[in-house]
Protein backbone atom coordinates (compact mmCIF):
# COMPACT_ATOMS: atom_id res chain seq x y z
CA UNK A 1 -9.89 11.53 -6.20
CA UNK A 2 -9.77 9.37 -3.02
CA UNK A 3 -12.40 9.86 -0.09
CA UNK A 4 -11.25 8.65 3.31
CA UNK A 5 -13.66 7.90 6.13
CA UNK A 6 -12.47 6.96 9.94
CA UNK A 7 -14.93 4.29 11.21
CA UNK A 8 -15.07 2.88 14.64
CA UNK A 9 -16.26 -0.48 14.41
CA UNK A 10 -16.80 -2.72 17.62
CA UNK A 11 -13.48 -0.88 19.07
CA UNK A 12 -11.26 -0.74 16.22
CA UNK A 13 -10.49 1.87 14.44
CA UNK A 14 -10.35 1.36 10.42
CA UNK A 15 -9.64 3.81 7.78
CA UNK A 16 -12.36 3.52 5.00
CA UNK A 17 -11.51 4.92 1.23
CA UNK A 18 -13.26 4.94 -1.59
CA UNK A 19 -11.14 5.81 -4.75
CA UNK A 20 -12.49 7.18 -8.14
CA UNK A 21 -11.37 5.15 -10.52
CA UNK A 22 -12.05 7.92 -13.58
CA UNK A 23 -13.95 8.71 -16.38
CA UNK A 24 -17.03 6.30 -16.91
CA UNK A 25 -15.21 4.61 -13.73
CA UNK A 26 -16.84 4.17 -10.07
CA UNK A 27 -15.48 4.22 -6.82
CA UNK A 28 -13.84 1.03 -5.18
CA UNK A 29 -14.53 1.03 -1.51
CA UNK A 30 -11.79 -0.66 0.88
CA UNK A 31 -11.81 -1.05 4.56
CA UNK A 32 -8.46 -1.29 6.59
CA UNK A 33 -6.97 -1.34 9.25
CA UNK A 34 -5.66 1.71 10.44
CA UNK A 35 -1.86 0.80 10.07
CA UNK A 36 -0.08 3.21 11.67
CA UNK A 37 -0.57 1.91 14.92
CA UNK A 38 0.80 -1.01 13.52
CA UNK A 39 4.59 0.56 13.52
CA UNK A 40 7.75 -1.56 15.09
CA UNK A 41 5.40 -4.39 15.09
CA UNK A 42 6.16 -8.01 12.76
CA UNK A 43 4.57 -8.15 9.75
CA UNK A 44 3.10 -11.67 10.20
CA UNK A 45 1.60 -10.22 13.59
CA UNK A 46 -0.51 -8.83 11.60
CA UNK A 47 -1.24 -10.74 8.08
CA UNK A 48 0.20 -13.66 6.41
CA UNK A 49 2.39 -13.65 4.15
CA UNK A 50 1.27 -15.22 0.25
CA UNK A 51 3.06 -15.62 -2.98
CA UNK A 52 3.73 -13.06 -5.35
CA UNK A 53 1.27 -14.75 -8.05
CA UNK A 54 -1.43 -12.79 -5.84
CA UNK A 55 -0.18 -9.59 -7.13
CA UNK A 56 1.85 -6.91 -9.31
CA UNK A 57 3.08 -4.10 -8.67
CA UNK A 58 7.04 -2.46 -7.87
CA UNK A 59 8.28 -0.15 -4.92
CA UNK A 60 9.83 2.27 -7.72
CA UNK A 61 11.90 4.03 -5.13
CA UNK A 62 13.30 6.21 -2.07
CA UNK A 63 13.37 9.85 -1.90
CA UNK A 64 15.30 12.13 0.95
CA UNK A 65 12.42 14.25 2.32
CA UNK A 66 14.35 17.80 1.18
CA UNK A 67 12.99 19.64 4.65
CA UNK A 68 13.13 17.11 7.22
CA UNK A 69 16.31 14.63 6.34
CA UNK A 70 14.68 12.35 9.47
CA UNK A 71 12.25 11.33 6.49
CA UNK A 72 12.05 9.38 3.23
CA UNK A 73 9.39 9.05 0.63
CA UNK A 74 8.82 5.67 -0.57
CA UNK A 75 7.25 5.29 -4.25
CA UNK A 76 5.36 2.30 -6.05
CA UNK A 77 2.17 1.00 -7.30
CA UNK A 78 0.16 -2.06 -6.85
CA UNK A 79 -2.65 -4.58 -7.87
CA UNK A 80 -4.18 -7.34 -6.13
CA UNK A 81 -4.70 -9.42 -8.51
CA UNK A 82 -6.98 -11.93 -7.19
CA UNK A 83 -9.52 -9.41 -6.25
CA UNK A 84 -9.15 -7.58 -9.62
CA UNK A 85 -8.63 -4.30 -7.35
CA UNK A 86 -6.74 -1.67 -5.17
CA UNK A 87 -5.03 -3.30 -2.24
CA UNK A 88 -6.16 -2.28 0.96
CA UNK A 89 -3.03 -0.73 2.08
CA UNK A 90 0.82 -0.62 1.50
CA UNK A 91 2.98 -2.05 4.49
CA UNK A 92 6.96 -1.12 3.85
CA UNK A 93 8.72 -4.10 6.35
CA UNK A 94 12.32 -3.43 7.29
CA UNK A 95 15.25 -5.49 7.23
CA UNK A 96 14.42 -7.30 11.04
CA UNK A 97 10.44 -7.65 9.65
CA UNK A 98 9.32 -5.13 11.06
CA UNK A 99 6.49 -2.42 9.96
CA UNK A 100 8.84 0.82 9.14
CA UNK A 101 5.89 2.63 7.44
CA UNK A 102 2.60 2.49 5.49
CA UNK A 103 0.64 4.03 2.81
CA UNK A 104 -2.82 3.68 0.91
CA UNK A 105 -3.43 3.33 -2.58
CA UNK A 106 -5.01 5.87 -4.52
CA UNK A 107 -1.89 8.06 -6.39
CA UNK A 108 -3.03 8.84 -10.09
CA UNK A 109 -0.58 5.80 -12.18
CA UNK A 110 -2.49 6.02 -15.51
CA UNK A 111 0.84 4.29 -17.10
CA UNK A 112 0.07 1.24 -15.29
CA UNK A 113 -3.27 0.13 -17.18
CA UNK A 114 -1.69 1.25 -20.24
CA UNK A 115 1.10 -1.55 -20.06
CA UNK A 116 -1.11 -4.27 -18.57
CA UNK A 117 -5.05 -4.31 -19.55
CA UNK A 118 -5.40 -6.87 -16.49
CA UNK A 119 -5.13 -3.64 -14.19
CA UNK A 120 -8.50 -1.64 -14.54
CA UNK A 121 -8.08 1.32 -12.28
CA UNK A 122 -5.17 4.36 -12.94
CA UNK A 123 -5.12 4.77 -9.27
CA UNK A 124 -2.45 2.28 -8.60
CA UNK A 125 0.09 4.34 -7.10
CA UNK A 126 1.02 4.83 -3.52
CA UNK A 127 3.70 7.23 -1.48
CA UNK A 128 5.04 5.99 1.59
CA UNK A 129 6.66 7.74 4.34
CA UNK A 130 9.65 6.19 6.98
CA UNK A 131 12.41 7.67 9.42
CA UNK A 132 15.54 7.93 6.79
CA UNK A 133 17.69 5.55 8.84
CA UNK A 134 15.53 2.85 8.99
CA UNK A 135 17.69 1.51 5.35
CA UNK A 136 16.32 -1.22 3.15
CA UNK A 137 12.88 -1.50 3.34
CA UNK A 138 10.20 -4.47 1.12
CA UNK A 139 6.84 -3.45 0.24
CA UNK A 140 3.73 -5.66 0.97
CA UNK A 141 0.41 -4.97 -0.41
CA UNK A 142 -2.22 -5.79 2.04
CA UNK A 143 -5.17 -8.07 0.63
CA UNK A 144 -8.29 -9.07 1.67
CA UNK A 145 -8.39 -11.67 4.02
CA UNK A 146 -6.01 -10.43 5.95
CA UNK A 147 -2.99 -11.49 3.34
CA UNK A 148 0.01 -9.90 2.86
CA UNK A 149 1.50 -10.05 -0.71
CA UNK A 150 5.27 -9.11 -1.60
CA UNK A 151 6.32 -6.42 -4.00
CA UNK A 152 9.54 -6.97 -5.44
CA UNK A 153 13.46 -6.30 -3.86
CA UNK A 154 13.90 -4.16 -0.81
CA UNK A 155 15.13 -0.92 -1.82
């Protein structure tokens, strides 16, 4: 279950959820930045960039929206692993560096604890949504700290 909250604070707008992390589980809280006004904008405008060692996690894949071709699904999970938690969001950069698309984390993955105990929440998952032609797109999982942590290939 994932609770989001909009919260003004001093101006900006952030985009608070809480995610239930299961049975016998609690919620992890994460503030951020409300990303979608963040589209067509550089990546490093925004956070900076950090080695992989900061985190797992895979964009799994692209899927054609089947009613609107204009759109495409993007799929993957992710796990700061610094914090021992849920990033705070999902940034999907296109070829030029450029933000193409978000999403938050919160998508029921209870596969991913199963193959690596270091990952304590089944809520790893994340869907993304971009315009179909943008092409290739990375995945960055945005950390605390304003850090942005690379997932992988483009796809």
């Amino acid at each position: 279950m994932i609770r989001r909250t909009v919260i003004i604070s001093g101006g900006i707008l952030l985009v608070a959820a809480a995610v239930w992390a299961g049975k016998g589980g609690r919620f992890f809280a994460a503030a951020a930045p409300d990303t979608k006004e963040w589209l067509g904008t550089s990546l490093d405008q925004h956070a900076k960039i950090v080695g992989n060692d900061r985190c797992i996690g895979n964009l799994d894949g692209k899927v054609p929206d089947p009613k609107d071709g204009s759109k495409t699904t993007v799929i993957g999970w992710g796990w700061d692993v610094k914090a021992k938690a849920l990033p705070q969001a999902v940034l999907l950069v296109d070829a030029s560096g450029k933000i193409a698309g978000s999403a938050l984390p919160g998508v029921s993955r209870p596969d991913v604890p199963k193959a690596l105990p270091q990952v304590t929440s089944g809520k790893t998952g994340w869907n993304g949504v971009i315009e179909s032609k943008t092409g290739k797109v990375a995945a960055y999982l945005l950390l605390s700290g304003e850090e942005a942590c690379p997932l992988g290939l483009p796809k």
